[in-house]
N, C-alpha and C. Protein backbone atom coordinates (compact mmCIF):
# COMPACT_ATOMS: atom_id res chain seq x y z
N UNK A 1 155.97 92.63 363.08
CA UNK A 1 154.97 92.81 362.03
C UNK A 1 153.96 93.85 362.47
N UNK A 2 153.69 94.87 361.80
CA UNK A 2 152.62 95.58 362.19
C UNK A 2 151.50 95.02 361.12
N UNK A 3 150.48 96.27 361.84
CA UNK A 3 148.90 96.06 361.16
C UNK A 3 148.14 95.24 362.34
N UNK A 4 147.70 94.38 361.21
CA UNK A 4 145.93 93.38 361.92
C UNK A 4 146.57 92.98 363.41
N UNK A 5 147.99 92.39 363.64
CA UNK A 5 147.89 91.16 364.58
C UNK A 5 148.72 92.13 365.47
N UNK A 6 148.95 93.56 365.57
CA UNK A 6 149.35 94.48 366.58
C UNK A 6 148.24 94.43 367.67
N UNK A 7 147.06 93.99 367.41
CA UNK A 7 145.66 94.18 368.17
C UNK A 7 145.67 92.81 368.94
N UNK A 8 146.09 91.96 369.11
CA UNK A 8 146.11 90.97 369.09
C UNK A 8 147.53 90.17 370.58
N UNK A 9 148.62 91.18 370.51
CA UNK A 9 149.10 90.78 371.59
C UNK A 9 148.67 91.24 373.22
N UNK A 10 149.10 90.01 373.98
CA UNK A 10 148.41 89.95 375.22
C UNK A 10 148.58 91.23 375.98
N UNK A 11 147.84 91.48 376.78
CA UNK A 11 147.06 93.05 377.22
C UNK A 11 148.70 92.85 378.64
N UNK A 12 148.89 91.82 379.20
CA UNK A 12 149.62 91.59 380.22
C UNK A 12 151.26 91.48 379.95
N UNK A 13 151.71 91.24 378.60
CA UNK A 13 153.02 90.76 378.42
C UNK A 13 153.37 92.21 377.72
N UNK A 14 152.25 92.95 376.88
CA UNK A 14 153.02 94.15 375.55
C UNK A 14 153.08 93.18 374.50
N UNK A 15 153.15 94.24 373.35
CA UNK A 15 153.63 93.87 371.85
C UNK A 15 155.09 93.19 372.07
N UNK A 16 155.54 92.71 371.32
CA UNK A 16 156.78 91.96 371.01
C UNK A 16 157.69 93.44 369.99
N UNK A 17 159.08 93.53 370.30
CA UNK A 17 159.47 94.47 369.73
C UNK A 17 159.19 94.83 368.30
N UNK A 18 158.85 93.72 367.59
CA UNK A 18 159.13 93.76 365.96
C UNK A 18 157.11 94.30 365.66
N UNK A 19 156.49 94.47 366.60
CA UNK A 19 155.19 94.84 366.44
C UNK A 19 155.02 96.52 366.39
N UNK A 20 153.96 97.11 366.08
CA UNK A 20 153.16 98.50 366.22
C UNK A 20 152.26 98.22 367.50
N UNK A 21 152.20 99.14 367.97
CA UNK A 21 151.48 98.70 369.64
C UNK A 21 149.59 99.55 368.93
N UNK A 22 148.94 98.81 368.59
CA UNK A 22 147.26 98.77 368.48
C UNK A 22 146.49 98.48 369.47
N UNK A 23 144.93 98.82 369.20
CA UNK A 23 143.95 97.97 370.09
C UNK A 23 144.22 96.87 370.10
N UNK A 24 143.85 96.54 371.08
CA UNK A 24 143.91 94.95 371.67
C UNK A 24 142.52 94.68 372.39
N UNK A 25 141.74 94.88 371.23
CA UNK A 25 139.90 94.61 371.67
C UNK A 25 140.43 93.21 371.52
N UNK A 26 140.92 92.28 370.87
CA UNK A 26 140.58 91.15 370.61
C UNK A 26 140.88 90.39 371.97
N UNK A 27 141.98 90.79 372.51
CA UNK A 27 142.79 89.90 373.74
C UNK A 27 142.03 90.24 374.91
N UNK A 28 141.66 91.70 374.36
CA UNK A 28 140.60 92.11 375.71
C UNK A 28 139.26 91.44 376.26
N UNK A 29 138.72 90.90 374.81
CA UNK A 29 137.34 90.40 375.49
C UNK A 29 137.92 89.30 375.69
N UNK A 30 138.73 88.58 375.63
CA UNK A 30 139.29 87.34 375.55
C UNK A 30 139.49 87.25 377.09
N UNK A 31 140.07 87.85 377.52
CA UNK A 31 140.28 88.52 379.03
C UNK A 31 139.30 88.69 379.98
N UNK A 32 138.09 89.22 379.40
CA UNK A 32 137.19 89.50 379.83
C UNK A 32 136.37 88.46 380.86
N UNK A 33 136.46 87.12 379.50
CA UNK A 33 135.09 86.46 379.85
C UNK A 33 136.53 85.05 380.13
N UNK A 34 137.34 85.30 380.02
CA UNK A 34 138.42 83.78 380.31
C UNK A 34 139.06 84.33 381.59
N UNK A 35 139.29 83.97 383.38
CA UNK A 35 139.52 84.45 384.04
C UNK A 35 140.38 83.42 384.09
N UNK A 36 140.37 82.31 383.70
CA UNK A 36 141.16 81.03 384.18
C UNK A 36 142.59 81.72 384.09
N UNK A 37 143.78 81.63 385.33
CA UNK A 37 144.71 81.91 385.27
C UNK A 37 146.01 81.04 383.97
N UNK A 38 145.33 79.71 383.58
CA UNK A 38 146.12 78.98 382.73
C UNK A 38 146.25 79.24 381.20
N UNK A 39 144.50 79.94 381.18
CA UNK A 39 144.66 80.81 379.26
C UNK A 39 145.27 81.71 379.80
N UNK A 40 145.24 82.56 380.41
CA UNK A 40 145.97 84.04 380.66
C UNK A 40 147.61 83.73 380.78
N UNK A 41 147.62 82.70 381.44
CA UNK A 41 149.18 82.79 381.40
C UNK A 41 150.03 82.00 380.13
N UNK A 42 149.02 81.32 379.43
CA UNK A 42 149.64 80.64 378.14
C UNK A 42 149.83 82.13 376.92
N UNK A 43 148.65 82.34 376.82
CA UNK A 43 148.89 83.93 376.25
C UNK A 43 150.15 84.99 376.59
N UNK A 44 150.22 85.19 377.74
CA UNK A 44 151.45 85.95 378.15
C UNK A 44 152.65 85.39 378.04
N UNK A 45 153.14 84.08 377.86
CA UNK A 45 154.53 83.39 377.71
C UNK A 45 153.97 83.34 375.84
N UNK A 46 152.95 82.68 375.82
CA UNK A 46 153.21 82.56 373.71
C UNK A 46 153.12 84.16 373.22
N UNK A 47 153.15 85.02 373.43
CA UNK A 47 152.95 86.17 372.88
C UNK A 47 154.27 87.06 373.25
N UNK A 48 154.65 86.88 374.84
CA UNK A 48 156.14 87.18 375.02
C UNK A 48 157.31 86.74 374.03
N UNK A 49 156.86 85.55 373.48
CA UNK A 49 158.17 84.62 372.36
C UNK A 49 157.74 85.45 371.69
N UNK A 50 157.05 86.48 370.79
CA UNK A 50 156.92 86.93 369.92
C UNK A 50 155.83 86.28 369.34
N UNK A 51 155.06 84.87 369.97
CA UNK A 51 154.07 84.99 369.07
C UNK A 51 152.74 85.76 368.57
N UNK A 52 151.99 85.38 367.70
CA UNK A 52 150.62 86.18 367.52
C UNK A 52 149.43 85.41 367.85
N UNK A 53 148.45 86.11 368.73
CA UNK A 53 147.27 85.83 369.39
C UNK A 53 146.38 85.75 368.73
N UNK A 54 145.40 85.41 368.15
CA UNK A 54 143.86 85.76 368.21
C UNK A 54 142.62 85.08 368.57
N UNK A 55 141.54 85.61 369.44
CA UNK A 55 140.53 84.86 369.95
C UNK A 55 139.04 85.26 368.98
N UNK A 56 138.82 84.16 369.07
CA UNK A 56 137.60 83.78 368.19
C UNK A 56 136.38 83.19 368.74
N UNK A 57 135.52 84.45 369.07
CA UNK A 57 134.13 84.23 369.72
C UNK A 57 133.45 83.45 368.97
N UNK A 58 133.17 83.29 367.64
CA UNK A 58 132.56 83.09 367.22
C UNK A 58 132.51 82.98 365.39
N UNK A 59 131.71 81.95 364.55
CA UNK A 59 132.37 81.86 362.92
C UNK A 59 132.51 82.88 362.12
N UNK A 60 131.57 84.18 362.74
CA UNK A 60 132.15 84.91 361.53
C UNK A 60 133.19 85.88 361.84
N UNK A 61 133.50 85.79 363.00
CA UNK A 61 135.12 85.98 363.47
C UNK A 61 135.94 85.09 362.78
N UNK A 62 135.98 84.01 363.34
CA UNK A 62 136.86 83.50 362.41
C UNK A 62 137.26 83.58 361.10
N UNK A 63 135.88 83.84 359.97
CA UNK A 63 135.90 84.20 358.92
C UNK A 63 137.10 85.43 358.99
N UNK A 64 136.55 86.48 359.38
CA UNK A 64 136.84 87.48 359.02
C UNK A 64 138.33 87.77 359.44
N UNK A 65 138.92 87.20 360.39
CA UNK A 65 140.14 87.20 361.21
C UNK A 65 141.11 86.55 360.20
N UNK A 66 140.22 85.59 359.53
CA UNK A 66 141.70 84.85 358.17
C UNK A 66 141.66 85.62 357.48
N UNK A 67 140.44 86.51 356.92
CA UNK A 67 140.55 87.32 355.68
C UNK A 67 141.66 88.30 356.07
N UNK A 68 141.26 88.95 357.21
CA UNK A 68 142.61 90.15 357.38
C UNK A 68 144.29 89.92 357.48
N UNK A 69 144.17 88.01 358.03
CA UNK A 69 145.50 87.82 358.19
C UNK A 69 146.18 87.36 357.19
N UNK A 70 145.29 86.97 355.91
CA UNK A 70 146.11 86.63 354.63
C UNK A 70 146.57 87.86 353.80
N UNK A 71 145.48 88.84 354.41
CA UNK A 71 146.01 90.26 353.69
C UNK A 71 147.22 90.79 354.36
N UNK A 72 147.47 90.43 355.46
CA UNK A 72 148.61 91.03 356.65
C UNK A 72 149.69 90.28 355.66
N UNK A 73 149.75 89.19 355.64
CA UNK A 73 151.03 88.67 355.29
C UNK A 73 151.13 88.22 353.67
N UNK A 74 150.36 88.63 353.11
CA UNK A 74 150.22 88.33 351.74
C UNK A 74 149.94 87.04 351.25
N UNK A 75 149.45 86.32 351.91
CA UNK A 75 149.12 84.58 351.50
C UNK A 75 147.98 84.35 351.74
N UNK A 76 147.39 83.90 350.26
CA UNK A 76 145.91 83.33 349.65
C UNK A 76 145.89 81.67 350.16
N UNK A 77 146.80 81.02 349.58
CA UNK A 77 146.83 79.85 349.12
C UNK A 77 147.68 78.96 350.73
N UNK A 78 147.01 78.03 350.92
CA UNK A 78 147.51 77.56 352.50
C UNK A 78 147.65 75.66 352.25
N UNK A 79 148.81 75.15 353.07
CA UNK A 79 149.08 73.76 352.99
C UNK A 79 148.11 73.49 354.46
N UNK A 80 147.28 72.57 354.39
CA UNK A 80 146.37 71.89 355.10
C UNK A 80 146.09 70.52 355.46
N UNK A 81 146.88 69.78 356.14
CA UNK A 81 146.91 68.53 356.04
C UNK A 81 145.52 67.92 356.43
N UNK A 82 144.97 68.70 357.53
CA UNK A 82 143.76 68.21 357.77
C UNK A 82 142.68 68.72 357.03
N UNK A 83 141.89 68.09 357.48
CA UNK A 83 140.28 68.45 356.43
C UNK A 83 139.37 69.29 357.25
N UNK A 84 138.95 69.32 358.39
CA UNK A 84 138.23 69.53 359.13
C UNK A 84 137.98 71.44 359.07
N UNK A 85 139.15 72.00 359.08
CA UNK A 85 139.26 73.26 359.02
C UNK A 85 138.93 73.92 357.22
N UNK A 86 138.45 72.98 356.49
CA UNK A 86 138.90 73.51 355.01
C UNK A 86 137.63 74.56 355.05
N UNK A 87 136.24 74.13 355.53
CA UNK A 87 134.82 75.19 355.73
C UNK A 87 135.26 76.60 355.81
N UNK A 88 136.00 76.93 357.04
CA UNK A 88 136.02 77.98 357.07
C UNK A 88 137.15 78.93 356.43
N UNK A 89 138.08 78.05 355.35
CA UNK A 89 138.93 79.07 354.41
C UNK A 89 138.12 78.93 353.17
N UNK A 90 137.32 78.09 352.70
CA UNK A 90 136.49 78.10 351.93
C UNK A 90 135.55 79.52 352.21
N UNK A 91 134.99 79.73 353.51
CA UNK A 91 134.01 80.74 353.30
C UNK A 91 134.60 82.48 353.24
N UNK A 92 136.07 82.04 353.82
CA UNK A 92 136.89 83.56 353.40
C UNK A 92 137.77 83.44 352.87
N UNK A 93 136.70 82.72 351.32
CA UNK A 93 137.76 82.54 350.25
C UNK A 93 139.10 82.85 349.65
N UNK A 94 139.79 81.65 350.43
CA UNK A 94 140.81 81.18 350.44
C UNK A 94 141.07 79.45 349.96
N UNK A 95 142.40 79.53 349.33
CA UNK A 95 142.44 78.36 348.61
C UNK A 95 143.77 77.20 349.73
N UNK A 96 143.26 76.34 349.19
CA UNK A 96 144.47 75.01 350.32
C UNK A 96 144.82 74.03 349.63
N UNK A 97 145.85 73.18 350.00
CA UNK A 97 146.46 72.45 349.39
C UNK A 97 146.52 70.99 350.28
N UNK A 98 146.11 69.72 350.02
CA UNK A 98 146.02 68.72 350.84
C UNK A 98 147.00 68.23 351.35
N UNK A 99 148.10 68.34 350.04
CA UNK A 99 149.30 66.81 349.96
C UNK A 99 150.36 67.48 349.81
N UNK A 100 150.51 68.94 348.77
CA UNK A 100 151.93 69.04 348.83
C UNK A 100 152.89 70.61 349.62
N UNK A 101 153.47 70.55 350.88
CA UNK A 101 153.85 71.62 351.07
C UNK A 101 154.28 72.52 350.43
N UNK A 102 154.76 71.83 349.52
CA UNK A 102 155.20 73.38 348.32
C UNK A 102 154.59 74.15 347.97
N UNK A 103 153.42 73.74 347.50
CA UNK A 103 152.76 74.30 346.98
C UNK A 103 152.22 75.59 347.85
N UNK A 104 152.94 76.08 348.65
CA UNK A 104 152.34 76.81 349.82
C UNK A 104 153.40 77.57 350.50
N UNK A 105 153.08 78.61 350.58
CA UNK A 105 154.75 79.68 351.69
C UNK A 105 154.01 79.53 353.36
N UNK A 106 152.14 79.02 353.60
CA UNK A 106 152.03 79.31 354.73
C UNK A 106 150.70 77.95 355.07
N UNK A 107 150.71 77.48 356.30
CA UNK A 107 150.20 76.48 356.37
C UNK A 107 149.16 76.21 357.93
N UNK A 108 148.28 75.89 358.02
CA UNK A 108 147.52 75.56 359.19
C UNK A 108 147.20 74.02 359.47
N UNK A 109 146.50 74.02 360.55
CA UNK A 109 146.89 72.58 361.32
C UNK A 109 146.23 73.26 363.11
N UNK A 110 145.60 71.94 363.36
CA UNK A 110 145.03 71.92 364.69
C UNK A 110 146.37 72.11 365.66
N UNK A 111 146.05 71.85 367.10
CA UNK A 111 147.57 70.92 367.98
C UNK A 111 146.56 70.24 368.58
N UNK A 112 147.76 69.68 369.72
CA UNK A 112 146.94 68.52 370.45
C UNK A 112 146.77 69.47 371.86
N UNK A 113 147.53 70.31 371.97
CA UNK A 113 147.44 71.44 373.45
C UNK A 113 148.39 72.26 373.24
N UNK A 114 147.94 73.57 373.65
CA UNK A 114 149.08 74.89 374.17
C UNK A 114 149.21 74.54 376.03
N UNK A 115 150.60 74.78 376.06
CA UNK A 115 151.56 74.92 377.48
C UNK A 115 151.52 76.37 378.09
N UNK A 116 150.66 76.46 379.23
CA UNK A 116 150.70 77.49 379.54
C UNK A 116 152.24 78.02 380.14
N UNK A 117 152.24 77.10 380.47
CA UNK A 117 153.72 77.08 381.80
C UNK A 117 155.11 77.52 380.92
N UNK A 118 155.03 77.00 379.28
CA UNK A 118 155.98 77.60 378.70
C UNK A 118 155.69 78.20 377.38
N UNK A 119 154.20 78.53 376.80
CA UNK A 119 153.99 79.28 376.08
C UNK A 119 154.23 78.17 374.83
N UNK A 120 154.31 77.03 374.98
CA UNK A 120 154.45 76.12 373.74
C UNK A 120 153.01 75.75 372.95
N UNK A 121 153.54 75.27 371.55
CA UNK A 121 151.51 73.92 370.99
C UNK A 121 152.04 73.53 370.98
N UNK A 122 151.83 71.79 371.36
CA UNK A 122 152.12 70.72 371.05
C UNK A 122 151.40 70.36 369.43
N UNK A 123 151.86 70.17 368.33
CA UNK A 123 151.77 69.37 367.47
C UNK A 123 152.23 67.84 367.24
N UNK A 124 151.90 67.19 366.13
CA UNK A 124 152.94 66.26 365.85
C UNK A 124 151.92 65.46 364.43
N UNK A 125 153.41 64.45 364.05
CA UNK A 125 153.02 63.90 362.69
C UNK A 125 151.20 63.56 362.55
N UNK A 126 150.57 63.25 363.39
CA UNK A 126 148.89 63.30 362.86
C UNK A 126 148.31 64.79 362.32
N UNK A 127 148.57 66.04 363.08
CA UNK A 127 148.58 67.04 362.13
C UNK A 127 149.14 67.23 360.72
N UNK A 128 150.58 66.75 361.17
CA UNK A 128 151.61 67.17 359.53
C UNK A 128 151.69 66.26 358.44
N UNK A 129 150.93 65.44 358.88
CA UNK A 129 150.90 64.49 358.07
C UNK A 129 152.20 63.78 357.79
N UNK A 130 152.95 63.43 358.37
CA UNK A 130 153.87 62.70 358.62
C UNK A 130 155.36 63.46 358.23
N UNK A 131 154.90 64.64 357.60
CA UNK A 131 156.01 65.67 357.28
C UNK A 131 156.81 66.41 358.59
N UNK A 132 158.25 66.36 358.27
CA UNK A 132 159.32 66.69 359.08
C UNK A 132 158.96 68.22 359.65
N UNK A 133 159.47 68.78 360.53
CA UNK A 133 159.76 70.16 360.97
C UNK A 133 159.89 70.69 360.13
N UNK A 134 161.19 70.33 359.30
CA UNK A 134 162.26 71.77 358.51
C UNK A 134 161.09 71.29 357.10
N UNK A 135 160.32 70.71 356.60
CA UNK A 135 159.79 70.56 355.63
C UNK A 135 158.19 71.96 355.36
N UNK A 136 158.11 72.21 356.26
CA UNK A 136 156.91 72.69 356.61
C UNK A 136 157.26 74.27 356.37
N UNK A 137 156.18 74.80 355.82
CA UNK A 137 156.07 76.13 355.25
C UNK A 137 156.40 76.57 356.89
N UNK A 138 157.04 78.34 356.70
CA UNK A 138 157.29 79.13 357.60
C UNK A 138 156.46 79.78 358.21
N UNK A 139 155.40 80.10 357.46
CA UNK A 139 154.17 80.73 358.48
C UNK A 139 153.08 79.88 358.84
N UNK A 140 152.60 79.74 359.67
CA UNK A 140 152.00 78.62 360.55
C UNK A 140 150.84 79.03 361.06
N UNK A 141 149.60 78.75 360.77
CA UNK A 141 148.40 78.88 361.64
C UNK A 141 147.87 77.90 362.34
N UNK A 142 147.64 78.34 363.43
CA UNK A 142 147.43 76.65 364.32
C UNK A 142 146.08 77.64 365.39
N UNK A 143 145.04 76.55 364.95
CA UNK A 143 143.29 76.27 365.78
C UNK A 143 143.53 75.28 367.03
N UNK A 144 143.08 76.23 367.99
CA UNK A 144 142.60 75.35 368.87
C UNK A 144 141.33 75.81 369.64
N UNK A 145 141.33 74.67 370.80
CA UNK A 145 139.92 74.91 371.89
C UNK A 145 140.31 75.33 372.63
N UNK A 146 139.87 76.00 373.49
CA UNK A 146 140.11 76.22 374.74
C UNK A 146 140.65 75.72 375.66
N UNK A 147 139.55 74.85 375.67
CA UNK A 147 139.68 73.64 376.36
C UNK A 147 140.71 72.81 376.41
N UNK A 148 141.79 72.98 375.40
CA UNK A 148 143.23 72.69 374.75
C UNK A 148 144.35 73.50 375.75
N UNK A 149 143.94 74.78 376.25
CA UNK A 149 145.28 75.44 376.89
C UNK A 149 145.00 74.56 378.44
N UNK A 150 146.38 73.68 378.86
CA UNK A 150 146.99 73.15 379.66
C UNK A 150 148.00 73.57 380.33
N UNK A 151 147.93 73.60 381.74
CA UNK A 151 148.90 74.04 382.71
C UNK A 151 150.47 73.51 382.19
N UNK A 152 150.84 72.24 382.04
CA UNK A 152 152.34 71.74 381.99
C UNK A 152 152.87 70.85 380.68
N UNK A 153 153.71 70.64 380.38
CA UNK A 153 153.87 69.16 379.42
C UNK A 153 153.39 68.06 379.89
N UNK A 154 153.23 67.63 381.46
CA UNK A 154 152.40 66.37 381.34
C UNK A 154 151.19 66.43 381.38
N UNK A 155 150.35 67.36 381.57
CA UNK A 155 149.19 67.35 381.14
C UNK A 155 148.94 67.34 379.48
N UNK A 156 149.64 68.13 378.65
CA UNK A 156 149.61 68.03 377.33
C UNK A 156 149.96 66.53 376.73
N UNK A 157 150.65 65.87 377.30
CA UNK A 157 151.26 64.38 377.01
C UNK A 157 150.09 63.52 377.84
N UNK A 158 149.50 63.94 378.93
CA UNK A 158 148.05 62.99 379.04
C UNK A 158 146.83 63.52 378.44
N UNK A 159 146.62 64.65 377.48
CA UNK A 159 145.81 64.84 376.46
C UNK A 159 145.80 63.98 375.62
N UNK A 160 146.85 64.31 374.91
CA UNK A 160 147.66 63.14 373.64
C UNK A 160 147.10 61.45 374.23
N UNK A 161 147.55 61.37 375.01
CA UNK A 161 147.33 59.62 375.54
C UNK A 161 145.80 59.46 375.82
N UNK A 162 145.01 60.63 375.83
CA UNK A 162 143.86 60.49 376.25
C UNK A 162 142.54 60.29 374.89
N UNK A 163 143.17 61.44 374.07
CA UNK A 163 142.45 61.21 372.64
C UNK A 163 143.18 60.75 371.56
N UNK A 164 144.44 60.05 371.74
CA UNK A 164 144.89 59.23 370.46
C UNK A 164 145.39 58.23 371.35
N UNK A 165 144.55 57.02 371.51
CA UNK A 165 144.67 55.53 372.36
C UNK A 165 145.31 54.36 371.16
N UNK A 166 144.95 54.50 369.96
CA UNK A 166 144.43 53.93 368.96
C UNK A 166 145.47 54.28 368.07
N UNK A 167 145.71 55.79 367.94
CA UNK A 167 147.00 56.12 366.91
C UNK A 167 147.64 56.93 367.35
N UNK A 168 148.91 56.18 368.14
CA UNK A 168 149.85 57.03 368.96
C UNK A 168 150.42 57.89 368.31
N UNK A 169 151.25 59.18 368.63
CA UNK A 169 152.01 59.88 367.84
C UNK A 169 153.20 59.00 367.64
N UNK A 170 153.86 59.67 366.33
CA UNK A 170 155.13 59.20 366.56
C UNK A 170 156.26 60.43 366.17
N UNK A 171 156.20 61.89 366.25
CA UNK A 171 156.81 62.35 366.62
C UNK A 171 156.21 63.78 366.77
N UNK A 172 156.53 64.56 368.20
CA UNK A 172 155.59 65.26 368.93
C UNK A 172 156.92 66.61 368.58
N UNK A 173 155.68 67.75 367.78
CA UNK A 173 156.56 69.05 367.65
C UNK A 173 156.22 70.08 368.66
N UNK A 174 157.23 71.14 369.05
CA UNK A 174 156.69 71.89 370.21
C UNK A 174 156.54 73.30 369.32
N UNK A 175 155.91 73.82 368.94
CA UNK A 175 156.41 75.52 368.22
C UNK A 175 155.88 76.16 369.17
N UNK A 176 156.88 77.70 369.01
CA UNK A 176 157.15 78.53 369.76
C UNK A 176 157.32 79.93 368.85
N UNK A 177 157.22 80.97 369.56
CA UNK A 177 157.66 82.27 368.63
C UNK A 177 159.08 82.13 368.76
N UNK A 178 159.15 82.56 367.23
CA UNK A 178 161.16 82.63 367.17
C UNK A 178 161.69 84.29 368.06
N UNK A 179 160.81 84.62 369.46
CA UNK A 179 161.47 85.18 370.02
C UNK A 179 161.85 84.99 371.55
N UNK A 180 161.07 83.39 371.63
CA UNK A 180 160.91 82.71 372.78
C UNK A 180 162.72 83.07 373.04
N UNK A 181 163.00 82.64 374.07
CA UNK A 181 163.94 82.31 375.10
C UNK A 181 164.94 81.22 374.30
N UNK A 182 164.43 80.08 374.83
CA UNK A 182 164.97 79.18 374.24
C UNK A 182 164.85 78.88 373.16
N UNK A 183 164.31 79.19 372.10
CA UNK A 183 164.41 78.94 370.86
C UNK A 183 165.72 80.17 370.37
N UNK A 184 165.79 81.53 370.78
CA UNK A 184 167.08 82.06 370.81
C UNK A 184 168.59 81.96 370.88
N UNK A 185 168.45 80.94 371.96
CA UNK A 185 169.57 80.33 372.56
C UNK A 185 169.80 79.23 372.46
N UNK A 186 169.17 77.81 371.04
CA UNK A 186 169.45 77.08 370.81
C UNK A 186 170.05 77.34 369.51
N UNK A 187 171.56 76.44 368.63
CA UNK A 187 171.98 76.47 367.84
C UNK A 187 171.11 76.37 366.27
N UNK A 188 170.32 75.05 366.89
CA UNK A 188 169.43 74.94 365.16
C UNK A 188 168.17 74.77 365.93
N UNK A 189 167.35 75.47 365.39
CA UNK A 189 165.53 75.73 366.23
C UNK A 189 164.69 75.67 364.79
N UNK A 190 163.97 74.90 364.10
CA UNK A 190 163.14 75.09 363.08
C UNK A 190 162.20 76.46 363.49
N UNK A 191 162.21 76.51 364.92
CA UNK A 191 161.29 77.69 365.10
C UNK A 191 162.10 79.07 364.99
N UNK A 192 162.91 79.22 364.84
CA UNK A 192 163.79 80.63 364.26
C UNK A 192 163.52 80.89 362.90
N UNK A 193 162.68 80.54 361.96
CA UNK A 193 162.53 80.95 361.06
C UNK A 193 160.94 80.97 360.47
N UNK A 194 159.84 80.83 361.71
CA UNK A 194 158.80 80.82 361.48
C UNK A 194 158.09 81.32 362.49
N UNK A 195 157.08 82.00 361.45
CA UNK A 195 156.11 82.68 362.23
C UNK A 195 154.62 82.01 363.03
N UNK A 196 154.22 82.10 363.88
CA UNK A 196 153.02 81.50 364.67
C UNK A 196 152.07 82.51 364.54
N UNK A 197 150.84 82.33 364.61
CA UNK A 197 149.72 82.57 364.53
C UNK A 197 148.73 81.30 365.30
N UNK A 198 148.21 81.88 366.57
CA UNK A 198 147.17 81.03 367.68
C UNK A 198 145.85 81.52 367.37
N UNK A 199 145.21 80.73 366.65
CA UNK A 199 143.58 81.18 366.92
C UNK A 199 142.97 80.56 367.58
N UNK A 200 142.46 80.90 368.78
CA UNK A 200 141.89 80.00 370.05
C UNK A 200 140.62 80.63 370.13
N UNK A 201 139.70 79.84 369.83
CA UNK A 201 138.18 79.65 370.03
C UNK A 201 137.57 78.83 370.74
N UNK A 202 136.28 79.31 370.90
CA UNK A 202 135.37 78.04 371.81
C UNK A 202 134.95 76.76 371.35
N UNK A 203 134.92 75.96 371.95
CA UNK A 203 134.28 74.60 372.14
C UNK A 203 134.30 74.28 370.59
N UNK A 204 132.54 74.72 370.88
CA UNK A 204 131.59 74.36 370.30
C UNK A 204 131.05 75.67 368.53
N UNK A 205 132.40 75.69 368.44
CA UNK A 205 132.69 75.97 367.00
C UNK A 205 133.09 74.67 366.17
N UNK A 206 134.01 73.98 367.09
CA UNK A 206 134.78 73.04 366.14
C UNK A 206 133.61 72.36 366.50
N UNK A 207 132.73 72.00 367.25
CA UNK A 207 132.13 70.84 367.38
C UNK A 207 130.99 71.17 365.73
N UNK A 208 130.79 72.32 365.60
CA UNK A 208 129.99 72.57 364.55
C UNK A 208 130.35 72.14 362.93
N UNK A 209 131.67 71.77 363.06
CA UNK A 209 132.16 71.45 362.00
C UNK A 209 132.12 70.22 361.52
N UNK A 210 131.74 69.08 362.85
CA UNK A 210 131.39 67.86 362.60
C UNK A 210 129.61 67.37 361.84
């Protein structure tokens, strides 16, 4: 995909072939002020699969980062199972849908952690609202914290156990860019036919939303 999210892959891995090679101010300050080797290296494996990056200093980044990416891919209208995120497509007016995926070609949703170690988010049915993999629109925006990128799967699986005590998952999705590795070289991958989009921001954005 060229345009907005050419700016956007990691400064350390390169664009993904199907990209235009742009600034990459965004990954850069991201870089800048994040030295932790575990964001840097979750970035370089999720952006190697082909996924798309973007870091978000701050709300009217965020604002402005959906406005350009609904224009990138042509989608107004977004499936949203959760509530928490609706503020800020509301303020770069954009429209969402609570209950029915159809109603939607592209969809957002928190995770519970990105895998640095293999470039994965952990999702699962408390995001999707209890909706299957193959049910779920193809283009995918997924928010997280920072504080969310994790060295391994068992650290991501003692996240999960750590903030849902009360309402366990009951089935845990991994997405990946459909140019990852193994999603290539598996027969049926729901992730071969969908696109990722990571917006990873600080803290105390989401905390503002409460």
């Amino acid at each position: 995909m060229a345009g907005l999210f050419g700016k956007f892959f990691s400064i350390l891995s390169g664009a993904p072939e199907h990209s235009v090679s742009e600034p990459r101010d965004s990954v850069a300050r991201f870089v800048s002020v994040n030295d932790d080797p575990v964001d840097l290296t979750f970035v370089k494996k999720f952006t190697d699969g082909g996924g798309y990056f973007v870091y978000c200093g701050n709300e009217e980044e965020i604002i402005d980062h959906l406005k350009d990416a609904s224009e990138e891919f042509g989608e107004t209208h977004f499936f949203m199972p959760e509530s928490e995120l609706i503020f800020w497509f509301q303020k770069a007016g954009l429209t969402v849908s609570r209950e029915n995926p159809l109603d939607a070609n592209a969809m957002v949703t928190t995770c519970h952690a990105a895998i640095a170690q293999t470039g994965g988010i952990m999702i699962s049915d408390i995001q999707t609202a209890g909706l299957k993999f193959a049910q779920l629109p193809s283009i995918h925006l997924v928010f997280a914290k920072v504080s969310q990128v994790v060295k391994s799967l068992s650290d991501g699986m003692s996240a999960i156990n750590k903030s849902h005590r009360d309402q366990r998952p009951k089935a845990i999705i991994t997405l990946k860019g459909k140019m990852d590795e193994s999603v290539m070289q598996a027969k049926v991958d729901p992730n071969k036919d969908r696109q990722i989009y990571f917006f990873l921001m600080e803290d105390h954005l989401f905390t503002s939303l409460k």
